[in-house]
Each structure stands twice: as structure tokens, then as C-alpha cells.
N, C-alpha and C. Protein backbone atom coordinates (compact mmCIF):
# COMPACT_ATOMS: atom_id res chain seq x y z
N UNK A 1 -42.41 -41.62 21.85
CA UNK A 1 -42.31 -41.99 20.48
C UNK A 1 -43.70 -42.24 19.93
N UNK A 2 -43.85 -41.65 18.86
CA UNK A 2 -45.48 -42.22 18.14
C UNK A 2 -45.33 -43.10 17.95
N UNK A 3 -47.10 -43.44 17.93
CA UNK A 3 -47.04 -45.03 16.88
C UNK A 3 -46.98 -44.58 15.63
N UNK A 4 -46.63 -46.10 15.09
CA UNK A 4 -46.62 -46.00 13.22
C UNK A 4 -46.79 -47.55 12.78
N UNK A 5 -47.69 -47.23 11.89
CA UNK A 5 -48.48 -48.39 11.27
C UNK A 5 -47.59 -48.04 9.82
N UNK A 6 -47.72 -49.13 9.57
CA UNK A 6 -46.72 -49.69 7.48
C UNK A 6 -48.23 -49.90 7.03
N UNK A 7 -48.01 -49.23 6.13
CA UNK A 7 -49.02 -49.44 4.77
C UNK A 7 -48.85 -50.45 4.32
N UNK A 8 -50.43 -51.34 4.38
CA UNK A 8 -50.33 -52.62 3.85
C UNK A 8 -49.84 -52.71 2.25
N UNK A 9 -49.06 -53.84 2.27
CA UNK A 9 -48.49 -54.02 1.35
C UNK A 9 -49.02 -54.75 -0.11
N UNK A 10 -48.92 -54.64 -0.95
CA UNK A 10 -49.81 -55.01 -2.42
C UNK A 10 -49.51 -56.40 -2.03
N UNK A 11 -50.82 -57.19 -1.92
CA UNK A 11 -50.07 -58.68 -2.00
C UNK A 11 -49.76 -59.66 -3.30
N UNK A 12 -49.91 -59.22 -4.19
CA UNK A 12 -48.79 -59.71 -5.30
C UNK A 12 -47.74 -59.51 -4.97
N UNK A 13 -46.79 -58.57 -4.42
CA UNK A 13 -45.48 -58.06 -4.09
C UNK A 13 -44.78 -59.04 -3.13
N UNK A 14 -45.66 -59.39 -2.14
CA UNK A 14 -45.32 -59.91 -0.68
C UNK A 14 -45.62 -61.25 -0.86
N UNK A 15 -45.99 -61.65 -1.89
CA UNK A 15 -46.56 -63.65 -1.88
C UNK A 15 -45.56 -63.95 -2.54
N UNK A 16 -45.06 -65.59 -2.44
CA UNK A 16 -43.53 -66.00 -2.66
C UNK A 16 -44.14 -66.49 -3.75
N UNK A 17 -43.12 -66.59 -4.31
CA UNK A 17 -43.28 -66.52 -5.78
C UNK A 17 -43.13 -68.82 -5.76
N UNK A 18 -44.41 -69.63 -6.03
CA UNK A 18 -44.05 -70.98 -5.60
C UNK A 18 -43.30 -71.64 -6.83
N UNK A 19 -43.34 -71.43 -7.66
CA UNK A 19 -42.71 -72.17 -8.73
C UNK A 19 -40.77 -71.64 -8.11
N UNK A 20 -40.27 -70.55 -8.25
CA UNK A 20 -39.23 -70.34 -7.38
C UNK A 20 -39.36 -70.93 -5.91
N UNK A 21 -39.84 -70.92 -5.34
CA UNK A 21 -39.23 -71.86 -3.79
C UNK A 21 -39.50 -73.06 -4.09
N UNK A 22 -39.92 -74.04 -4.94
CA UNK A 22 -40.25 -75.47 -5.24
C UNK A 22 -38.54 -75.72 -5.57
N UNK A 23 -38.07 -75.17 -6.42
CA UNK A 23 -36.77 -75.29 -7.18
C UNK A 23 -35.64 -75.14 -5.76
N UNK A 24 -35.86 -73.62 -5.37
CA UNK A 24 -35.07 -73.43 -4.05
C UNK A 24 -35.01 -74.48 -3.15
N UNK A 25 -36.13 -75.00 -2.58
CA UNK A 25 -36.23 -76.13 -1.74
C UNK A 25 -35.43 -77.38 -2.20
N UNK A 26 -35.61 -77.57 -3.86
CA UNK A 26 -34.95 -79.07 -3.85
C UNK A 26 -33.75 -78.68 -3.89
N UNK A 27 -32.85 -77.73 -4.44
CA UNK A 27 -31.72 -77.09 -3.92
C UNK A 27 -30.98 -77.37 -2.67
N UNK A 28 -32.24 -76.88 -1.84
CA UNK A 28 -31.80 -77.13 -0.33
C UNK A 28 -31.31 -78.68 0.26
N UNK A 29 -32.31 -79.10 -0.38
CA UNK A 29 -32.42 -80.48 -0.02
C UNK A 29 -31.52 -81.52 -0.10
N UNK A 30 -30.78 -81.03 -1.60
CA UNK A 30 -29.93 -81.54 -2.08
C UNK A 30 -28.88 -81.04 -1.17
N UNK A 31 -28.04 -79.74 -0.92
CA UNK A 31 -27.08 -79.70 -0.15
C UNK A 31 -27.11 -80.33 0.95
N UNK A 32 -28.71 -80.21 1.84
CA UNK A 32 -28.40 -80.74 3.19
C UNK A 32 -27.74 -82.18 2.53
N UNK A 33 -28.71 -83.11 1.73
CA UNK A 33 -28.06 -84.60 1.80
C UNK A 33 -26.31 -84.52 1.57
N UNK A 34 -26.44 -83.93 0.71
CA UNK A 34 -24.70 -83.97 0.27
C UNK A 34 -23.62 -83.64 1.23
N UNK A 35 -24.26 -82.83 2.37
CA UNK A 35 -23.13 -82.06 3.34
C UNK A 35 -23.95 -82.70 4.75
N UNK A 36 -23.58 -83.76 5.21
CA UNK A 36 -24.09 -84.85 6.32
C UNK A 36 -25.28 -84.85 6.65
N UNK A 37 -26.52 -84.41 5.45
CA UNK A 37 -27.48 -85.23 5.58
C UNK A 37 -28.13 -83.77 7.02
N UNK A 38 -28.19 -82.79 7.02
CA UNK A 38 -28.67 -81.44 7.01
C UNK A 38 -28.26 -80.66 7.06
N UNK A 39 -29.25 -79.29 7.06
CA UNK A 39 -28.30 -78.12 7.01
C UNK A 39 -29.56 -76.75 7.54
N UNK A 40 -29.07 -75.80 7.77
CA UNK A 40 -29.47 -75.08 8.85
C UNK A 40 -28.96 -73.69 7.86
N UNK A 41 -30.12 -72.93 8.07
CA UNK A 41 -29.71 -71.15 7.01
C UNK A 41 -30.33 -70.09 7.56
N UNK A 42 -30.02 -68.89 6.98
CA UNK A 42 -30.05 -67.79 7.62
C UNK A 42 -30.69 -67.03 5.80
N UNK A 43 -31.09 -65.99 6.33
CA UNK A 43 -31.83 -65.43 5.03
C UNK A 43 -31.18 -64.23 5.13
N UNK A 44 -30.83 -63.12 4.45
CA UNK A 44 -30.39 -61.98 4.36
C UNK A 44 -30.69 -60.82 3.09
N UNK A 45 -31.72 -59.66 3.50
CA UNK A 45 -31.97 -59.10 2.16
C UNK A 45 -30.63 -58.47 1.58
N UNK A 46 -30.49 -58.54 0.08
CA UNK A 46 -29.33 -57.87 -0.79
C UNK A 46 -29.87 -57.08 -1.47
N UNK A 47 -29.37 -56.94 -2.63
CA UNK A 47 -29.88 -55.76 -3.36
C UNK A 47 -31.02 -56.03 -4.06
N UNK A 48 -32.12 -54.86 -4.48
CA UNK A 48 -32.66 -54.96 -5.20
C UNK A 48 -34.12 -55.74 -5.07
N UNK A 49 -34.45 -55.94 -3.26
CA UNK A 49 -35.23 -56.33 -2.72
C UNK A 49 -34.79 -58.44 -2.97
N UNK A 50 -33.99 -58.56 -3.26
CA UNK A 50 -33.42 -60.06 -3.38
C UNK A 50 -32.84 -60.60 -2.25
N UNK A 51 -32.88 -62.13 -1.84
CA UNK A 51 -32.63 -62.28 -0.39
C UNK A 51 -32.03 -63.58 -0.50
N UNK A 52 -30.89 -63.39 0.12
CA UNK A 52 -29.41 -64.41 0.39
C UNK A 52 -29.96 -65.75 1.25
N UNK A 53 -30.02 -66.77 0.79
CA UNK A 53 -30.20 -68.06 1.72
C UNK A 53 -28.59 -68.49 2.06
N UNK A 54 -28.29 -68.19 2.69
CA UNK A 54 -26.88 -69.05 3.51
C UNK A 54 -27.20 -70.07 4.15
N UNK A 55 -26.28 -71.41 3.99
CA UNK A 55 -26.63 -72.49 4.56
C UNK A 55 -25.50 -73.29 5.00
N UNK A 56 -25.47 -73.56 6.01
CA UNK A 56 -24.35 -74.70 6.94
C UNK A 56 -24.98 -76.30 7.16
N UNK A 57 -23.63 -76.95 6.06
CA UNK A 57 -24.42 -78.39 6.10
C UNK A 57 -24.03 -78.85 7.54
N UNK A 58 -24.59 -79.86 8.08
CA UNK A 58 -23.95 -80.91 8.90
C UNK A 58 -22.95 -81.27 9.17
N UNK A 59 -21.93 -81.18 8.07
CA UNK A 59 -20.49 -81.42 8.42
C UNK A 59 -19.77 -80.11 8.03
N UNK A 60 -20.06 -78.96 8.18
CA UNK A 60 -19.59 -77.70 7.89
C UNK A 60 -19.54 -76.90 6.83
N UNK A 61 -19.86 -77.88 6.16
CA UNK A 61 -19.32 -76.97 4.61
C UNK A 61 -20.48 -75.78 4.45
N UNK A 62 -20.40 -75.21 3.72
CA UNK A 62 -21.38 -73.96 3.14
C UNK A 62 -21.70 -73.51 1.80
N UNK A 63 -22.74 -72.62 1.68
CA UNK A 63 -23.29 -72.40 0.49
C UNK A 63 -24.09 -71.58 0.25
N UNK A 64 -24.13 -70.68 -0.69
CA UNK A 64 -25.14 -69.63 -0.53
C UNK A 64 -26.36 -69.60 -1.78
N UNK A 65 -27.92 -69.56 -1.75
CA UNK A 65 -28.52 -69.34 -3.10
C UNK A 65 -29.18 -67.98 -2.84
N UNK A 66 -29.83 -67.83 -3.83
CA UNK A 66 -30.56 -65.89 -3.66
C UNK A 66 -31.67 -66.33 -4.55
N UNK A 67 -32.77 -66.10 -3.76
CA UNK A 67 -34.18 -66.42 -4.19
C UNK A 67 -34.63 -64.45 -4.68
N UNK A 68 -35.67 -64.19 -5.53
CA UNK A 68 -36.22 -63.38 -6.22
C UNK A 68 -36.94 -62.37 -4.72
N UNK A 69 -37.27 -62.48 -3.81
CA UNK A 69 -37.91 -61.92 -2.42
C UNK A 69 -37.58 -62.64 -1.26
N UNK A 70 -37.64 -62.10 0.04
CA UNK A 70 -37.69 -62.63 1.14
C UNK A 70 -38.69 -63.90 1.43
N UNK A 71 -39.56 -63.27 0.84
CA UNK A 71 -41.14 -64.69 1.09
C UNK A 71 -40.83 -65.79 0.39
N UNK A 72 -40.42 -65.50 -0.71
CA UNK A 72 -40.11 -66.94 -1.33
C UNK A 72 -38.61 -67.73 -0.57
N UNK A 73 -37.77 -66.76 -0.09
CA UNK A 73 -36.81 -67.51 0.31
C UNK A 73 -37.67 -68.49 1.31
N UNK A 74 -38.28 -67.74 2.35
CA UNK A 74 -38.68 -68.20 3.67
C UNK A 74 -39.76 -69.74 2.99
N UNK A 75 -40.18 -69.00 2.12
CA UNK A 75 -41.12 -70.51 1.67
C UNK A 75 -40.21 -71.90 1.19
N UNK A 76 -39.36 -71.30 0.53
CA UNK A 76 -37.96 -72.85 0.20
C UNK A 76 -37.40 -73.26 1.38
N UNK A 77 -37.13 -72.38 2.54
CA UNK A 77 -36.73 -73.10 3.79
C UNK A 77 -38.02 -74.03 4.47
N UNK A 78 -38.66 -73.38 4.39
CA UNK A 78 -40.16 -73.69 5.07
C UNK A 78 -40.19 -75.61 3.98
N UNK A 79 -40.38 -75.21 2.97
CA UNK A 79 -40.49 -76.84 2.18
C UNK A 79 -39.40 -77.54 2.59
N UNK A 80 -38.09 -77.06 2.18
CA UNK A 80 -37.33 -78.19 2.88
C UNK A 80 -36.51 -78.59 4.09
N UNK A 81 -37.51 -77.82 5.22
CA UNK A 81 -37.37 -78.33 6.21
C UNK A 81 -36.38 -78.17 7.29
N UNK A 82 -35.53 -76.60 6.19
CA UNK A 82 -34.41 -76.94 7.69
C UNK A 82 -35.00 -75.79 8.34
N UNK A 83 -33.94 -75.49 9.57
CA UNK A 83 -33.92 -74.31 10.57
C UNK A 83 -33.30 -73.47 10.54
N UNK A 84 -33.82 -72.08 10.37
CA UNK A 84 -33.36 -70.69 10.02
C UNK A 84 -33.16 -70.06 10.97
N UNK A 85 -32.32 -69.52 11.17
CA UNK A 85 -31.39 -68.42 11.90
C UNK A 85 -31.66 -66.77 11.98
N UNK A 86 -31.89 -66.11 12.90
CA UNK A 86 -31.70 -64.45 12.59
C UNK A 86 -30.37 -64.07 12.07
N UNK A 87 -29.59 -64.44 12.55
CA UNK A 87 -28.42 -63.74 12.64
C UNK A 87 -27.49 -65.34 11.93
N UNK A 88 -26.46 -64.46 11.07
CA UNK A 88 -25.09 -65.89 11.15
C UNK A 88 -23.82 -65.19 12.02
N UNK A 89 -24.57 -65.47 13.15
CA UNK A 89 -23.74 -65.37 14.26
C UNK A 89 -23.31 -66.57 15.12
N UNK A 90 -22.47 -66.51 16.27
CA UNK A 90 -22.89 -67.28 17.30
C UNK A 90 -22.57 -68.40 17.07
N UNK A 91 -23.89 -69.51 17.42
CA UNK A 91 -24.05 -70.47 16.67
C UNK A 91 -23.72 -70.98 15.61
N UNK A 92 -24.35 -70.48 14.45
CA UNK A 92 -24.33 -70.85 13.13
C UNK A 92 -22.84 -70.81 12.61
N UNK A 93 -22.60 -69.71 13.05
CA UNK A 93 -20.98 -69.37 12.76
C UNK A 93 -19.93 -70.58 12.84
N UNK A 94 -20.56 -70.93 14.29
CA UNK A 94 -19.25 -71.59 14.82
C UNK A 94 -19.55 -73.47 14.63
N UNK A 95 -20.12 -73.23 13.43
CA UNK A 95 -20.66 -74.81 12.76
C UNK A 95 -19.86 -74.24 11.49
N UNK A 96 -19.37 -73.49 11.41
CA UNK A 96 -18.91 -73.45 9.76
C UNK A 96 -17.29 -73.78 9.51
N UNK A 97 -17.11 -74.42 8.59
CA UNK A 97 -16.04 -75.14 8.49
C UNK A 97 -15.28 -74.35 7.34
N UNK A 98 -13.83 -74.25 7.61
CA UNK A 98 -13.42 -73.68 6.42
C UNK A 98 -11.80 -74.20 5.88
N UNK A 99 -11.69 -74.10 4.82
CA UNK A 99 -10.35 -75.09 4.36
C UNK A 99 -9.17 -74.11 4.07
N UNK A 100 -8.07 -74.46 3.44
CA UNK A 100 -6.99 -73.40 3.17
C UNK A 100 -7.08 -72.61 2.12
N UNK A 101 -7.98 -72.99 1.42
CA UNK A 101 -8.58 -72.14 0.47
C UNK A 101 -9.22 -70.63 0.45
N UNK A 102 -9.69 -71.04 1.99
CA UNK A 102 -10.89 -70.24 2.39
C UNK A 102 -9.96 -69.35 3.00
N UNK A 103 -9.08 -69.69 3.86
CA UNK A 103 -8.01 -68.79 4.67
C UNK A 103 -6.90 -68.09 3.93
N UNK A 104 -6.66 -68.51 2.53
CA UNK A 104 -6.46 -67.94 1.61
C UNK A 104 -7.03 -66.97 1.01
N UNK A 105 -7.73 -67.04 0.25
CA UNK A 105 -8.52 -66.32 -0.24
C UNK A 105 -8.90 -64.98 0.82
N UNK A 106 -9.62 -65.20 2.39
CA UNK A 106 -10.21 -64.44 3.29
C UNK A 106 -8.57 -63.09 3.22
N UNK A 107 -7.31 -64.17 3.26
CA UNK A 107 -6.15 -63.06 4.01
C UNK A 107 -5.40 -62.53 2.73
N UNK A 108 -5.46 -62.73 1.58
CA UNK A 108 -5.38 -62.09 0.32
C UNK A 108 -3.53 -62.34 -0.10
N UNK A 109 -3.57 -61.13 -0.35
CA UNK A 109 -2.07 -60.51 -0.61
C UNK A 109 -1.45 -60.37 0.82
N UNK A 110 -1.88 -60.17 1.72
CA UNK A 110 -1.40 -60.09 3.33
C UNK A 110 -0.82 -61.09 3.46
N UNK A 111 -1.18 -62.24 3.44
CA UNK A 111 -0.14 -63.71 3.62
C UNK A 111 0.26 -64.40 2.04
N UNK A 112 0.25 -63.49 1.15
CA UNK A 112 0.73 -64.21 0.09
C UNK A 112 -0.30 -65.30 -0.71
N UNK A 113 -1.45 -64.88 -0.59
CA UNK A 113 -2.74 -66.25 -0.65
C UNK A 113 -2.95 -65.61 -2.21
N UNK A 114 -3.77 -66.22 -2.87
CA UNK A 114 -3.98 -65.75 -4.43
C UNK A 114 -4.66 -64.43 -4.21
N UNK A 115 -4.25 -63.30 -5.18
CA UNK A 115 -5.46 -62.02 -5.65
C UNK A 115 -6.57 -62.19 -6.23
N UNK A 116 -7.45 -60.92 -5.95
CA UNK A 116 -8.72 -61.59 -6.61
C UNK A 116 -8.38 -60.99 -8.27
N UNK A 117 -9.03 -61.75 -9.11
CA UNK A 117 -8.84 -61.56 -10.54
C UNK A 117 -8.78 -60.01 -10.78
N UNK A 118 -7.94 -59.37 -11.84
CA UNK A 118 -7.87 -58.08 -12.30
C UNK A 118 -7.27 -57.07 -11.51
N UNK A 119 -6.82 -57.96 -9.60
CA UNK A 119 -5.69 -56.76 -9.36
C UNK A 119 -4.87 -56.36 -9.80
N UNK A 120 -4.26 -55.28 -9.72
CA UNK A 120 -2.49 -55.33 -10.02
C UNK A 120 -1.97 -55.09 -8.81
């Protein structure tokens, strides 16, 4: 296999944007306190070069925010302090708590649970 080097990247593009992760962070901060006082996330790129913070509080609950780039996500975890995950696998997974809502919603029309808006 060759090598291959990535073209360095413009660093305006790649620097987190700090006024967005200042906000993200107290975000964070706030869920960990609210959901037993911490919480633990995983980052995931979505569309449009935008990147998913998923987060598992302390006592299970969950939550997701979407920061403007990857760097800035990583910089709002980085400020407030929790511990990020590769994967929401495994582990992380099996800290997540979910209610009848959730098992609803997940099994649809299959067990009779609500549709999502505008089926027929």
C-alpha cells in the first residue's frame, strides 16, 4: 500500500470556533449537574461537516447538542470536563437509561406505540 499524506488543512477551517464551545461547554455543564452531577459523550460527524455531541448523564438520562465543526465540539468537551468516547458502544451504551416513552417511540406502529407525525 502507498503512503499518503492529507493536505494540510486551511487553519481557519480546522480552529474551533471559541465563542461556540464557551456556550457548548456551559450546556454541558449544565446537563452533567442536572443528570447526577456528570456526564460522559461521544462526538459524531453529521451532515454538512457538523458534529453530534451525545451525552450520558450519571443517572442515565441523555441528550444530544451539534456544535458548527468537530474542533469546536472537542473544545466544549475539553472546557467542561467530561470524558469522550470513540464509539457509543459498549460502555457508554450500557449507562443509558431509557423510559416507556423511549420503547415506544423506538417500536412504533409494531407494538401499537405512537406514529411519527404525518404518517398515514
Amino acid at each position: 500500500m502507498a503512503d499518503t499524506k492529507q493536505a494540510a488543512a486551511d487553519p481557519e477551517q480546522t480552529a474551533a470556533n471559541p465563542k461556540q464551545a464557551a456556550k457548548l461547554a456551559k450546556q454541558i455543564t449544565a446537563f452533567a449537574k442536572s443528570h447526577g452531577g456528570g456526564a460522559e459523550g461521544q462526538l459524531a460527524h453529521i451532515a454538512r461537516g457538523t458534529t453530534r455531541i451525545a451525552l450520558v448523564g450519571a443517572n442515565g438520562e441523555w441528550g444530544n447538542l451539534v456544535a458548527r465543526d468537530f474542533e469546536t465540539a472537542q473544545e466544549a468537551a475539553r472546557i467542561a470536563g467530561i470524558t469522550l468516547h470513540d464509539d457509543f458502544d459498549g460502555e457508554m451504551a450500557a449507562k443509558v437509561r431509557t423510559g416507556p416513552y423511549e420503547w415506544s417511540r423506538m417500536a412504533g406502529i409494531q407494538i401499537g406505540g405512537p406514529r411519527n407525525p404525518g404518517d398515514n
